[in-house]
Protein backbone atom coordinates (compact mmCIF):
# COMPACT_ATOMS: atom_id res chain seq x y z
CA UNK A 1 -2.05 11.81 -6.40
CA UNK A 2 -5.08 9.81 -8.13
CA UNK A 3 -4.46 5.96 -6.90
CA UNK A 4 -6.42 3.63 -8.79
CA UNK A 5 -4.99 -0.28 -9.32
CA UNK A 6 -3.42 -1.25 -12.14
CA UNK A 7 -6.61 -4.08 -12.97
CA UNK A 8 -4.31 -6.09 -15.24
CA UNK A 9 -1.14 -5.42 -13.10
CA UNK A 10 -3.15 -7.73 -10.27
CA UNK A 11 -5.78 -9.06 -11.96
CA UNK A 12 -8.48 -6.56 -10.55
CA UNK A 13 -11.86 -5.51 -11.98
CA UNK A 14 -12.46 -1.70 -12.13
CA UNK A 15 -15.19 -1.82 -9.96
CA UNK A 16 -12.45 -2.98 -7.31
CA UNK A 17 -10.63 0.04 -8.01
CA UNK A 18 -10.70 2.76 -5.67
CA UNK A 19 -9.94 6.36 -6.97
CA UNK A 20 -9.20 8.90 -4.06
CA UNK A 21 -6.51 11.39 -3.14
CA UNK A 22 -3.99 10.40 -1.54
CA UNK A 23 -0.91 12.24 -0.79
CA UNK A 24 2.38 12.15 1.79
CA UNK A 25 1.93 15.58 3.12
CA UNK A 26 -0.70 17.52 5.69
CA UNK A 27 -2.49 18.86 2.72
CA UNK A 28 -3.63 18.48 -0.55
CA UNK A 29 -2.62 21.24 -2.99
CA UNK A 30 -5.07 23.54 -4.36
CA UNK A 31 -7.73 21.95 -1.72
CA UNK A 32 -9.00 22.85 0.79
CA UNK A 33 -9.53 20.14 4.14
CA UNK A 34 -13.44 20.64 5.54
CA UNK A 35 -13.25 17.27 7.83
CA UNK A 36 -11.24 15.05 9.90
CA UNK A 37 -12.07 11.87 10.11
CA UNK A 38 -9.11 9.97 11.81
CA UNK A 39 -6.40 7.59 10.84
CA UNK A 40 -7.12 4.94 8.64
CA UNK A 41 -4.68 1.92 7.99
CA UNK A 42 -4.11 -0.94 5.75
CA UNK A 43 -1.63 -4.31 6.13
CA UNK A 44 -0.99 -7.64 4.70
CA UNK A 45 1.25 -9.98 6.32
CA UNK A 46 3.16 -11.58 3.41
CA UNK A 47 5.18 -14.69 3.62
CA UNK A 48 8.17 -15.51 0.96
CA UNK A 49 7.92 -18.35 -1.18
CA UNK A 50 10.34 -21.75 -0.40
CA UNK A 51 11.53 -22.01 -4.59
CA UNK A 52 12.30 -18.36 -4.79
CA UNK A 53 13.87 -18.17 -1.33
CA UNK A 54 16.62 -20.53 -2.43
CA UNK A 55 16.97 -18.65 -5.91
CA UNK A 56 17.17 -15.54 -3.83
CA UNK A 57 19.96 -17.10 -1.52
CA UNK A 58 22.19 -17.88 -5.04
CA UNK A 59 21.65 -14.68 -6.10
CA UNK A 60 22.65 -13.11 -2.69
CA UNK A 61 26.25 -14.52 -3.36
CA UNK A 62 26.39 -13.01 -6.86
CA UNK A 63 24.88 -9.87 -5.96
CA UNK A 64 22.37 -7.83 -7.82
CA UNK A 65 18.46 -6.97 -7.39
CA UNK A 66 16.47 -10.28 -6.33
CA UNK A 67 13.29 -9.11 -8.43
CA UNK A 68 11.08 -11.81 -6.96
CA UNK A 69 11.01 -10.43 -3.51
CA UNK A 70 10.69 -6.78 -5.32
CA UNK A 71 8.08 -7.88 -7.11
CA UNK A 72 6.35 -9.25 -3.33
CA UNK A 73 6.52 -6.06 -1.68
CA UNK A 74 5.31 -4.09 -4.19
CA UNK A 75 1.94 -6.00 -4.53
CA UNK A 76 2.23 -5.90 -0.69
CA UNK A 77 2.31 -2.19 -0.75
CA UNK A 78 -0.65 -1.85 -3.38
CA UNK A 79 -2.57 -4.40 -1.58
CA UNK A 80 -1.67 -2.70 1.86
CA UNK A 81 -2.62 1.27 0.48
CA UNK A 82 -5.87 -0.49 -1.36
CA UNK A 83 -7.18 -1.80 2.11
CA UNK A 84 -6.64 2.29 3.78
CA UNK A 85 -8.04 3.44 0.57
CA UNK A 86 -11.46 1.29 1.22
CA UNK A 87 -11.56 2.21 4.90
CA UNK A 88 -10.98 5.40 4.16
CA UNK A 89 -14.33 5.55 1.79
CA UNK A 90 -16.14 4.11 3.91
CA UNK A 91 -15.77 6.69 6.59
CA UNK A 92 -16.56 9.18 3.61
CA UNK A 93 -13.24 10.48 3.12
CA UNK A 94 -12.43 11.14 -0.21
CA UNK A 95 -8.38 12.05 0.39
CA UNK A 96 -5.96 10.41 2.71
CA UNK A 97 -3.15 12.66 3.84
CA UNK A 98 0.10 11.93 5.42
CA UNK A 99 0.55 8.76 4.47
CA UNK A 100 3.03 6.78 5.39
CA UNK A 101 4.43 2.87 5.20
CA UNK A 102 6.01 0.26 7.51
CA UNK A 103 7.18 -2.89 7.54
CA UNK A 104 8.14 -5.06 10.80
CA UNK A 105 8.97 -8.74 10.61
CA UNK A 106 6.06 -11.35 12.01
CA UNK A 107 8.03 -14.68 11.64
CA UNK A 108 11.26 -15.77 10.27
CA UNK A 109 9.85 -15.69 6.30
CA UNK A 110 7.00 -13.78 6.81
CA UNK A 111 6.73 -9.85 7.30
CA UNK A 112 3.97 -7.26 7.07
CA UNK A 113 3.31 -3.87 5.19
CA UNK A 114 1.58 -1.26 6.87
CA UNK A 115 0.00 1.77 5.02
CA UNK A 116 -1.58 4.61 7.39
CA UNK A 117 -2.72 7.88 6.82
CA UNK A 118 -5.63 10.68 7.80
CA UNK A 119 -8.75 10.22 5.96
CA UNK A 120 -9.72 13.90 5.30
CA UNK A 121 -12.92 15.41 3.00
CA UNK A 122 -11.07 17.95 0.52
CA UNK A 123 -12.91 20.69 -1.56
């Protein structure tokens, strides 16, 4: 899977985007892997936002999807795959395989995304 940024989803240039392989299993069909070169991560630490907490806490007692903190973690989750992505480059990789995300709680309101992987060179 090709993972450039969506530039006008976050307001990023295309020279900010970073277009690699990246895939959630060993190995990259139809490739071939020729080098290792270790596990590469990326995380943000996000905090939620006061106004939308309380909107969030009405909507918790009506039910249904509270889209402002969906719409946090999945910038969180670009932001957090876009910072493996660069390290990942700048070892020379040019796929990451087995990647995989976490989350773990920092502070009461505040939480962070992890995105980790093996940077690999594919032919």
């Amino acid at each position: 899977m090709l993972m450039p940024r969506q530039s006008d989803r976050y307001n990023m240039s295309e020279q900010e985007a970073i277009n690699i392989i990246m895939v959630n299993t060993e190995e990259v069909p139809g490739k071939t892997i020729t080098k290792t070169l270790g596990v590469v991560s990326g995380s943000t630490v996000r905090a939620k936002h006061v106004g939308k907490d309380i909107f969030a806490g009405l909507k918790n007692i009506v039910g249904g999807e509270l889209g402002a903190y969906t719409e946090l973690l999945g910038e969180s989750r670009d932001e957090a795959i876009q910072r493996m992505l660069q390290e990942a480059v700048g070892r020379g990789a040019n796929a990451v395989v087995n990647v995989r995300m976490a989350t773990s709680a920092i502070t009461p309101g505040a939480s962070e995304i992890l995105a980790y992987g093996t940077a690999v060179v594919v032919e």
